[in-house]
N, C-alpha and C. Protein backbone atom coordinates (compact mmCIF):
# COMPACT_ATOMS: atom_id res chain seq x y z
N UNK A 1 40.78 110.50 -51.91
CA UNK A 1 40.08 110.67 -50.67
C UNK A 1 38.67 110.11 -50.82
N UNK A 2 38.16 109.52 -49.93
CA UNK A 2 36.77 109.16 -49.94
C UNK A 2 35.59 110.11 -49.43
N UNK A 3 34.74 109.95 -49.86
CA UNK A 3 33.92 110.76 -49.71
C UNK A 3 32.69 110.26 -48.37
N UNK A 4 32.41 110.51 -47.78
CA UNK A 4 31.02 109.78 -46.82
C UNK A 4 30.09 109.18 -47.63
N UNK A 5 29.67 109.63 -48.75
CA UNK A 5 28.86 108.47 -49.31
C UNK A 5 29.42 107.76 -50.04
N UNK A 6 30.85 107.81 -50.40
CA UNK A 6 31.80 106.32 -50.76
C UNK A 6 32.46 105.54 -49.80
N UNK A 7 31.50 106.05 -48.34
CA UNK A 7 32.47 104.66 -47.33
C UNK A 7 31.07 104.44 -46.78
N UNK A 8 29.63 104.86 -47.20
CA UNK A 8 28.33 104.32 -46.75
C UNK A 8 28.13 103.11 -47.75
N UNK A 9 28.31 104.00 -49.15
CA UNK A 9 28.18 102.93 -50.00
C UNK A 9 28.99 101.45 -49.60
N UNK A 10 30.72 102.10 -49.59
CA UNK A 10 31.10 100.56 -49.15
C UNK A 10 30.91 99.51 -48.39
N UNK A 11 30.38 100.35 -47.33
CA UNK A 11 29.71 99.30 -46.24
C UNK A 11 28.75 98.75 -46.32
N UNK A 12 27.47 99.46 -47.33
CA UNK A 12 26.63 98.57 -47.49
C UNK A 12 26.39 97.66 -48.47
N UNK A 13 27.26 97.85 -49.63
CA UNK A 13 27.85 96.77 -50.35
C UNK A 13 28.54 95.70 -49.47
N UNK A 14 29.17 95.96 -48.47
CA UNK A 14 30.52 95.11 -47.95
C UNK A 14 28.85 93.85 -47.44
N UNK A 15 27.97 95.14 -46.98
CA UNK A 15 26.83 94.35 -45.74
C UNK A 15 26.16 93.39 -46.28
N UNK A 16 25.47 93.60 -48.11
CA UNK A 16 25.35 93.07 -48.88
C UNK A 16 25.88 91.57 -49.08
N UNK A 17 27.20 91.89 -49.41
CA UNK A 17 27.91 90.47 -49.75
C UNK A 17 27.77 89.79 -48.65
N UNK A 18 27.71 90.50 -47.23
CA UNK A 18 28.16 89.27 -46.02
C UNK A 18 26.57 88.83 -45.88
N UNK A 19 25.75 89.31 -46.40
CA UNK A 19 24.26 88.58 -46.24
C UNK A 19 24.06 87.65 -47.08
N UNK A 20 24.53 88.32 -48.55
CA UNK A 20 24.25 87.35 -49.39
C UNK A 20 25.10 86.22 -48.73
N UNK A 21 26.40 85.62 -48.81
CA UNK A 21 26.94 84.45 -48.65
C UNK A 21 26.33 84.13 -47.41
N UNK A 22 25.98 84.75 -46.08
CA UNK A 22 25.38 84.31 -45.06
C UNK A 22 23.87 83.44 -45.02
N UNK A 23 23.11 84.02 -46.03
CA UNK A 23 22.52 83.10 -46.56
C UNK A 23 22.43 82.07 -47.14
N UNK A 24 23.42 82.27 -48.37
CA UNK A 24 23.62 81.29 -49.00
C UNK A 24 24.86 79.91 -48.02
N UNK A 25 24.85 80.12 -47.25
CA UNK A 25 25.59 79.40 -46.16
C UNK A 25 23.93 78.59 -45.20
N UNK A 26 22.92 79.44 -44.93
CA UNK A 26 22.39 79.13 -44.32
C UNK A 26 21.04 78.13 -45.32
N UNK A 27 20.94 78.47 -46.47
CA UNK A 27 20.80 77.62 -47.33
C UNK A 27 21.03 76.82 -47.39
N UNK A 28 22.37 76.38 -47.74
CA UNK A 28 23.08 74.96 -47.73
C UNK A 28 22.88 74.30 -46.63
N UNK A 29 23.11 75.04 -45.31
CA UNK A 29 22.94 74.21 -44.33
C UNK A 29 21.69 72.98 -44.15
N UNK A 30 20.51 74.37 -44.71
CA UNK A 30 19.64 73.82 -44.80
C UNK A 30 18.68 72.19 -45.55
N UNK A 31 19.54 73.20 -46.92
CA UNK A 31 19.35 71.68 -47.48
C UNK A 31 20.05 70.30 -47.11
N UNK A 32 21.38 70.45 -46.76
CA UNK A 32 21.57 69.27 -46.08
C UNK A 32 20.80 68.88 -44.91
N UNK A 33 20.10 69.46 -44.12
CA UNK A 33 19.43 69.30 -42.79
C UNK A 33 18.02 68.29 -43.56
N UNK A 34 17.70 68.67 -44.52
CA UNK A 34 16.49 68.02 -45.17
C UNK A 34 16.87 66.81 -45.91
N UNK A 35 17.98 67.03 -46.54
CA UNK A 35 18.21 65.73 -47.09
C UNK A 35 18.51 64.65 -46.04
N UNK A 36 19.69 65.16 -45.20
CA UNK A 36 19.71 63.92 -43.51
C UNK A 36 17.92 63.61 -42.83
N UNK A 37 17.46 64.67 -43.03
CA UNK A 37 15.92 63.93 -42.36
C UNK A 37 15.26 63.04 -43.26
N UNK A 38 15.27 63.81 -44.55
CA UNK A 38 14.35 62.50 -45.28
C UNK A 38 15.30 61.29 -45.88
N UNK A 39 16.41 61.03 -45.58
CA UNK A 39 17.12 59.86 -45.63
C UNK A 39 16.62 59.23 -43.92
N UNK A 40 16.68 59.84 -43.31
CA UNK A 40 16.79 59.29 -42.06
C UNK A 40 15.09 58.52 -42.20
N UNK A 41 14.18 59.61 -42.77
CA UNK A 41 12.66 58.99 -42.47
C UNK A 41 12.91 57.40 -43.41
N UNK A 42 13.38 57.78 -44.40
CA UNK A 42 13.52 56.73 -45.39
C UNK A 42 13.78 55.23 -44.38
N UNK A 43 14.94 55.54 -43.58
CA UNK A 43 15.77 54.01 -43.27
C UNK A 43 14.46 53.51 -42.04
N UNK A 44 13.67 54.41 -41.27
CA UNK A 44 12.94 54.74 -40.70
C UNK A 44 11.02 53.94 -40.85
N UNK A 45 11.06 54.03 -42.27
CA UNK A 45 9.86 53.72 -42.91
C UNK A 45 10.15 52.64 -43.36
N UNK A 46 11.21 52.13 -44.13
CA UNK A 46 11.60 50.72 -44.18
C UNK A 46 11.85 49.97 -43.24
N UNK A 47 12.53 50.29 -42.20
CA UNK A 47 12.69 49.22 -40.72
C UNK A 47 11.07 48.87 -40.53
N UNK A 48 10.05 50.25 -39.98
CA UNK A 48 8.85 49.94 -39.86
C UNK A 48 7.97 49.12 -40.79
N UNK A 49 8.35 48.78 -42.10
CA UNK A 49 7.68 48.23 -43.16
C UNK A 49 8.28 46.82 -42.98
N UNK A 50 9.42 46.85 -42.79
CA UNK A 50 10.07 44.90 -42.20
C UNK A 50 9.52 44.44 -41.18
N UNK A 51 9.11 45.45 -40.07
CA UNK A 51 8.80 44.89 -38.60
C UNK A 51 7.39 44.50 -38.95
N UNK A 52 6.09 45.25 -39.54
CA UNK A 52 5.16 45.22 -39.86
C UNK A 52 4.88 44.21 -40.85
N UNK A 53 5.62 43.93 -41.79
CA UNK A 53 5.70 42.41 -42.39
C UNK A 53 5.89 41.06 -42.10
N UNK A 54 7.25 41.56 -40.81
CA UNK A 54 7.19 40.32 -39.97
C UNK A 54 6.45 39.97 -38.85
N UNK A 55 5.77 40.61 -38.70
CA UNK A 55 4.45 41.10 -37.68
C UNK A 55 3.15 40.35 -38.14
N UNK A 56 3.07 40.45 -39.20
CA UNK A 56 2.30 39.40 -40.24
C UNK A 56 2.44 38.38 -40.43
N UNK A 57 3.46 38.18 -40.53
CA UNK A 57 3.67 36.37 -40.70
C UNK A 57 3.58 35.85 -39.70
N UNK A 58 3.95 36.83 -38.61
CA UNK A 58 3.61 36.04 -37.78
C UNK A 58 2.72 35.79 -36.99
N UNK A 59 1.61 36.52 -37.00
CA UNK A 59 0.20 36.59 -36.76
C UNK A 59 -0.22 35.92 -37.81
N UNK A 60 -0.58 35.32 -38.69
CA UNK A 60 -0.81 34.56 -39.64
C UNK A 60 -0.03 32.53 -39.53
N UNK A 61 1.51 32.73 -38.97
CA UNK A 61 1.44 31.21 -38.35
C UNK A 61 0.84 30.99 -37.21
N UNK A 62 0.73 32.49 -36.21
CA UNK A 62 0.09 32.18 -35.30
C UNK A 62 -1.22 31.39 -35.64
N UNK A 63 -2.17 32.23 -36.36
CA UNK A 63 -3.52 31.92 -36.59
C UNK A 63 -3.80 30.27 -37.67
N UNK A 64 -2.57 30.05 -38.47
CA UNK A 64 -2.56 28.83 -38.63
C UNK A 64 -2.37 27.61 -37.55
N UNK A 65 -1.21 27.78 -36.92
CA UNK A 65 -1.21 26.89 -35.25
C UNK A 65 -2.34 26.66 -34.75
N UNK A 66 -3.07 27.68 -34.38
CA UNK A 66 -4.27 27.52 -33.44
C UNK A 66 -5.18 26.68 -33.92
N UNK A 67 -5.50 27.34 -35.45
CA UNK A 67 -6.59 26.13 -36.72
C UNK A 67 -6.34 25.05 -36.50
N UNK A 68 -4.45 25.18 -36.47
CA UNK A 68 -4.44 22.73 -36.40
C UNK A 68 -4.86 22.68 -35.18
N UNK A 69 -4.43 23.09 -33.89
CA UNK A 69 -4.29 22.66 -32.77
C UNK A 69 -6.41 22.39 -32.48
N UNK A 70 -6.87 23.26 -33.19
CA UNK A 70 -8.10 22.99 -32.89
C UNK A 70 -9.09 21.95 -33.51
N UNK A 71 -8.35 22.05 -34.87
CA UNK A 71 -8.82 20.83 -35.49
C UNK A 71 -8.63 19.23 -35.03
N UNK A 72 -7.22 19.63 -34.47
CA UNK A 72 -6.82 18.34 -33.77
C UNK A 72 -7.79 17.92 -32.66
N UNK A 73 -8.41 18.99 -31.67
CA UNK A 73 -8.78 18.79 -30.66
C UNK A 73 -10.48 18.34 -31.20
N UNK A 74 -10.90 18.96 -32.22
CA UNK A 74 -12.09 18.57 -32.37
C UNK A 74 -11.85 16.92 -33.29
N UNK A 75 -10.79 16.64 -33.52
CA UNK A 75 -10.91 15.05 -33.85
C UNK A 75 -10.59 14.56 -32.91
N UNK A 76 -9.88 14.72 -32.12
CA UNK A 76 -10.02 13.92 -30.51
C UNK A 76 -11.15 13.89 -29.66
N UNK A 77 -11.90 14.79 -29.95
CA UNK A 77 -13.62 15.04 -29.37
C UNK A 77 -14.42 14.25 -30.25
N UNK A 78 -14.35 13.63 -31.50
CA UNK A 78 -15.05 12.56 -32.20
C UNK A 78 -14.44 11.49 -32.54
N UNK A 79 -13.47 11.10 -31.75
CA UNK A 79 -13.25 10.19 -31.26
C UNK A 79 -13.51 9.41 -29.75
N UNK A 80 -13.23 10.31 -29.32
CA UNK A 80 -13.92 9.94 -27.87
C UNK A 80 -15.72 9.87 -27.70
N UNK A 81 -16.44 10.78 -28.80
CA UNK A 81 -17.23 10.27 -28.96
C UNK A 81 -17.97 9.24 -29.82
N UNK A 82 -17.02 8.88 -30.79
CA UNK A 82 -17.22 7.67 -31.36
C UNK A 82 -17.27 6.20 -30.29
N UNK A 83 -16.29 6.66 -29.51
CA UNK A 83 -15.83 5.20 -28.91
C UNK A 83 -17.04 5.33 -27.58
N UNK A 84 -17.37 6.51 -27.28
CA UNK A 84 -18.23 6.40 -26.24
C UNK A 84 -19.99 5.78 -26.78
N UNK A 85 -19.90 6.21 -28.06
CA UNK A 85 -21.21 5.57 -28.77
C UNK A 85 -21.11 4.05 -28.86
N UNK A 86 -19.83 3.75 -29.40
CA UNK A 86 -19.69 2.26 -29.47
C UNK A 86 -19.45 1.40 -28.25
N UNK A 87 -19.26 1.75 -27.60
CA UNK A 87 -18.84 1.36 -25.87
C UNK A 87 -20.52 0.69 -25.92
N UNK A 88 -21.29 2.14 -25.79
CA UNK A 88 -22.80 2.25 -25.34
C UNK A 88 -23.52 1.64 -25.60
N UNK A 89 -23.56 0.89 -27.53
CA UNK A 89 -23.77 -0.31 -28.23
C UNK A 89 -23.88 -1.44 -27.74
N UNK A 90 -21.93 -1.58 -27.76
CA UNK A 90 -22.14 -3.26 -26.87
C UNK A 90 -22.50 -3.39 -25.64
N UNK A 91 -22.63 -1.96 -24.61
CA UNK A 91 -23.12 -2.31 -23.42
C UNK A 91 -24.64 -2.75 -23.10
N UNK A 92 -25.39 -2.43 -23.96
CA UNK A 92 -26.99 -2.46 -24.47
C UNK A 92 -26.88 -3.39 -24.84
N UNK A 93 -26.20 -4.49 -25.62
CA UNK A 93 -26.13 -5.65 -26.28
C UNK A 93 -25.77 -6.80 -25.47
N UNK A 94 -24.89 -6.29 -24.31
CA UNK A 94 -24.46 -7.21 -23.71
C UNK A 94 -25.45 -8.23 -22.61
N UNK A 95 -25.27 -9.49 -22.59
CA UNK A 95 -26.16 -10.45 -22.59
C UNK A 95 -26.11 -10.87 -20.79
N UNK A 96 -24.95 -10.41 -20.00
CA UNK A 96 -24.63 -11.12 -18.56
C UNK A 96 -24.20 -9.15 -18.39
N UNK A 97 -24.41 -9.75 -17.16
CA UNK A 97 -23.44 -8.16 -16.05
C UNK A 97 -21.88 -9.00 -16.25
N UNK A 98 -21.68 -9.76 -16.32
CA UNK A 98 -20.14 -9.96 -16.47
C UNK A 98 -19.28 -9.63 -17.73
N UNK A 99 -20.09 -9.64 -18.93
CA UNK A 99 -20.34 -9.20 -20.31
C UNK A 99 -20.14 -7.71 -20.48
N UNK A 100 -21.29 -7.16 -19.64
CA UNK A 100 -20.83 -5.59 -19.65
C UNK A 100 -19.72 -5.22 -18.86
N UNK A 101 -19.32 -5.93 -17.57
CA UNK A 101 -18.66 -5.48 -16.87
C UNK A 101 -17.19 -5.22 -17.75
N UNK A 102 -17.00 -6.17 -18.37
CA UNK A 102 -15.75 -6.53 -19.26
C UNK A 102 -16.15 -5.53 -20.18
N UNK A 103 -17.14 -5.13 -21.11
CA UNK A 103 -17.41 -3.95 -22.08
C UNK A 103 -16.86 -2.89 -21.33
N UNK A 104 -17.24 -2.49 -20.52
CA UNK A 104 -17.22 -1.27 -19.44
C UNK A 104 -15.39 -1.28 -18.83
N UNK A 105 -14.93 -2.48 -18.84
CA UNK A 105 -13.33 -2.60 -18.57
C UNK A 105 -12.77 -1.83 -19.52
N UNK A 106 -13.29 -2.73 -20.75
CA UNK A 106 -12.41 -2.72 -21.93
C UNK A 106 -12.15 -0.78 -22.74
N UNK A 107 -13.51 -0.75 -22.54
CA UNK A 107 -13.91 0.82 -22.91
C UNK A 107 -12.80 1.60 -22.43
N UNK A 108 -12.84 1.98 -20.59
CA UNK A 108 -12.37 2.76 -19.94
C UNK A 108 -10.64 2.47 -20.32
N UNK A 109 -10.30 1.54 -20.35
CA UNK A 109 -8.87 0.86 -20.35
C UNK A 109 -8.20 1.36 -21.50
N UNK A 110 -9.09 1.32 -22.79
CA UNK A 110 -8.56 1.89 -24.17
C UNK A 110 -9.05 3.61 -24.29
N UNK A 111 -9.68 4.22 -23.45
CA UNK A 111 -9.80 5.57 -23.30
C UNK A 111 -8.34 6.00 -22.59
N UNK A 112 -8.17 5.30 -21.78
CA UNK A 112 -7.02 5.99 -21.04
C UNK A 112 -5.57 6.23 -21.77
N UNK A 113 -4.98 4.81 -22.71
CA UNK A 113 -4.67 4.33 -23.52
C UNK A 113 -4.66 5.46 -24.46
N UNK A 114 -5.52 5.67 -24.83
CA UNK A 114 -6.12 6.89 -25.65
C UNK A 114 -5.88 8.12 -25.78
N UNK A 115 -6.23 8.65 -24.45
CA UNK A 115 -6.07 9.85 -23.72
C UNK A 115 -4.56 10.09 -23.57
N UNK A 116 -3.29 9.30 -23.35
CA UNK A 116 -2.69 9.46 -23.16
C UNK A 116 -1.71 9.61 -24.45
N UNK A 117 -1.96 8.66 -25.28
CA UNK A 117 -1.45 8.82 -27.20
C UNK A 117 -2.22 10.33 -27.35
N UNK A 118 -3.28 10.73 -27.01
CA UNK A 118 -4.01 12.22 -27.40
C UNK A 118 -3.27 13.30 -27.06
N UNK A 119 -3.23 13.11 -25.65
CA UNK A 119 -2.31 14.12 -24.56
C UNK A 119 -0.56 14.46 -26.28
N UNK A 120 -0.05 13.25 -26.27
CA UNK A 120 0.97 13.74 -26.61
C UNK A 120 1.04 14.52 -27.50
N UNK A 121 0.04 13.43 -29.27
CA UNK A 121 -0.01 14.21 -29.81
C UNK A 121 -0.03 15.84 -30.03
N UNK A 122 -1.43 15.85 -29.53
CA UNK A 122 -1.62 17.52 -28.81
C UNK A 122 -1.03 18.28 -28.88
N UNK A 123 0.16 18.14 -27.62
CA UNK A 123 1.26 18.58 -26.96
C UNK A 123 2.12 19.24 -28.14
N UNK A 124 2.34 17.72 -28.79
CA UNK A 124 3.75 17.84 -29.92
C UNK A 124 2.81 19.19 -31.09
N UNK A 125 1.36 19.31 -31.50
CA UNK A 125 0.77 20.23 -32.21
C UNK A 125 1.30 21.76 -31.75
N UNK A 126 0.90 21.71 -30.19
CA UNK A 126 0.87 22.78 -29.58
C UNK A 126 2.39 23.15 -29.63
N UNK A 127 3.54 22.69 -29.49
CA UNK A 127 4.97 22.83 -29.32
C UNK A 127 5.21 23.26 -30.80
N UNK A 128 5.06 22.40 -31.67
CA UNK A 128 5.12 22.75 -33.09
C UNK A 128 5.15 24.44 -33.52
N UNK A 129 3.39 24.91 -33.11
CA UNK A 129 3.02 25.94 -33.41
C UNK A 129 3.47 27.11 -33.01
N UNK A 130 3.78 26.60 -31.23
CA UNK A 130 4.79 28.15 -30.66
C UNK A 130 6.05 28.25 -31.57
N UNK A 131 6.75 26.95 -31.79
CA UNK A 131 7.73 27.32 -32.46
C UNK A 131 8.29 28.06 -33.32
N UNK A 132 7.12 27.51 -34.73
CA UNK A 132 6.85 28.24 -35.49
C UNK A 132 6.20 29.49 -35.67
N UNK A 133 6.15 30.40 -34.35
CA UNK A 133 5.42 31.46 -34.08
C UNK A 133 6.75 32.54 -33.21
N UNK A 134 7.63 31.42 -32.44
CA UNK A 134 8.48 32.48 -31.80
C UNK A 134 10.00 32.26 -32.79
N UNK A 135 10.28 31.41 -33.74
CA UNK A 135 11.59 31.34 -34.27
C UNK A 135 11.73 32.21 -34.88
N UNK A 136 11.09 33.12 -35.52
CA UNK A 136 11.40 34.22 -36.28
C UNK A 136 11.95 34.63 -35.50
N UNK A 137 11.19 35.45 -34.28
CA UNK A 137 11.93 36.54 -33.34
C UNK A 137 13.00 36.11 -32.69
N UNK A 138 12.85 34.59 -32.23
CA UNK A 138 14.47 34.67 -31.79
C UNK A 138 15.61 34.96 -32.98
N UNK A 139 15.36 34.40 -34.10
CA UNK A 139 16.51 34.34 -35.33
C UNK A 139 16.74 36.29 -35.29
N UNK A 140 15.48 37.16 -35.15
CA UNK A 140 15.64 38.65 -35.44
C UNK A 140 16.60 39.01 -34.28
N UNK A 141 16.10 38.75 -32.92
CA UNK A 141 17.10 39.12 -31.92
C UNK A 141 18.43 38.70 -31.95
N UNK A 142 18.39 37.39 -32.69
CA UNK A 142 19.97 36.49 -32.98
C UNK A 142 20.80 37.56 -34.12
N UNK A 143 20.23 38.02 -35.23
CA UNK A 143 20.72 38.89 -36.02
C UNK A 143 21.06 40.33 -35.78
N UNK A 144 19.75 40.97 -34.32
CA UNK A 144 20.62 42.00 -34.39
C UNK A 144 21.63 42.23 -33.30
N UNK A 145 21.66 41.13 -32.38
CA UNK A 145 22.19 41.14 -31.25
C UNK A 145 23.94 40.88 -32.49
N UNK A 146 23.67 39.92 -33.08
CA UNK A 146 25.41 39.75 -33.89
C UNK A 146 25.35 41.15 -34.51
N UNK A 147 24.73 41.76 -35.11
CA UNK A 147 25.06 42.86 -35.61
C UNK A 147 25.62 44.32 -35.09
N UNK A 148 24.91 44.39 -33.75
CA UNK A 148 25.60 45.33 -32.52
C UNK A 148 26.74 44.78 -32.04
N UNK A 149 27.21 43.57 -32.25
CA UNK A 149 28.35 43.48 -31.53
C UNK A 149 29.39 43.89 -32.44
């Protein structure tokens, strides 16, 4: 026969065990809950460390592009003022108004000439540089767009 304090006792032994494993259930849970977050921060901190790298490069071809494109433009600005100095030369030199008139032809005729070989160049600098500034991101969108599919 049992006694009342051998069916208090049992129960709170019984209460015992169901805490202990209830814990130790809620434990485990736990630690897996921490290990899925800091795996998760992990994949998390590396994506952000690729984007931020490629974020760099490409702010960096950016900032190279612009250097040529400007360098270019400041040798097309001493050129045009070369030729405008030398224009100015033989026009001072020139001996008839028919003399300059023809200096003054010849000048404007090979500026345009000029301007227009400049124009392209330019152009082809400036095309160059976006390129090399947006191909990354299309190739990234090209990779993850194949990769979601």
């Amino acid at each position: 026969m049992t006694t009342p304090n051998t069916a208090i006792d049992s129960v709170i032994e019984h209460a015992n065990e169901t805490t202990k494993a209830a814990g130790e259930r809620v434990r485990e849970f736990a630690q897996i809950g921490v290990r899925k977050a800091t795996e998760s921060f992990e994949q998390i901190n590396k994506a952000a460390q690729t984007a931020s790298a490629e974020l760099n490069t490409q702010f960096t071809q950016a900032h190279e592009g612009a250097t040529r494109i400007s360098l270019k433009a400041l040798e097309i600005a001493k050129e045009d003022a070369d030729a405008g100095f030398a224009a100015m030369r033989d026009l001072v030199a020139a001996k008839t108004a028919i003399e300059a008139f023809d200096i003054t032809a010849k000048y404007w005729r090979g500026r345009l000439e000029t301007r227009i070989a400049q124009a392209q160049d330019l152009g082809a600098y400036m095309r160059k540089a976006a390129d090399d500034v947006v191909r990354p991101v299309q190739e990234r969108i090209e990779k993850l767009t194949k990769a979601a599919a």
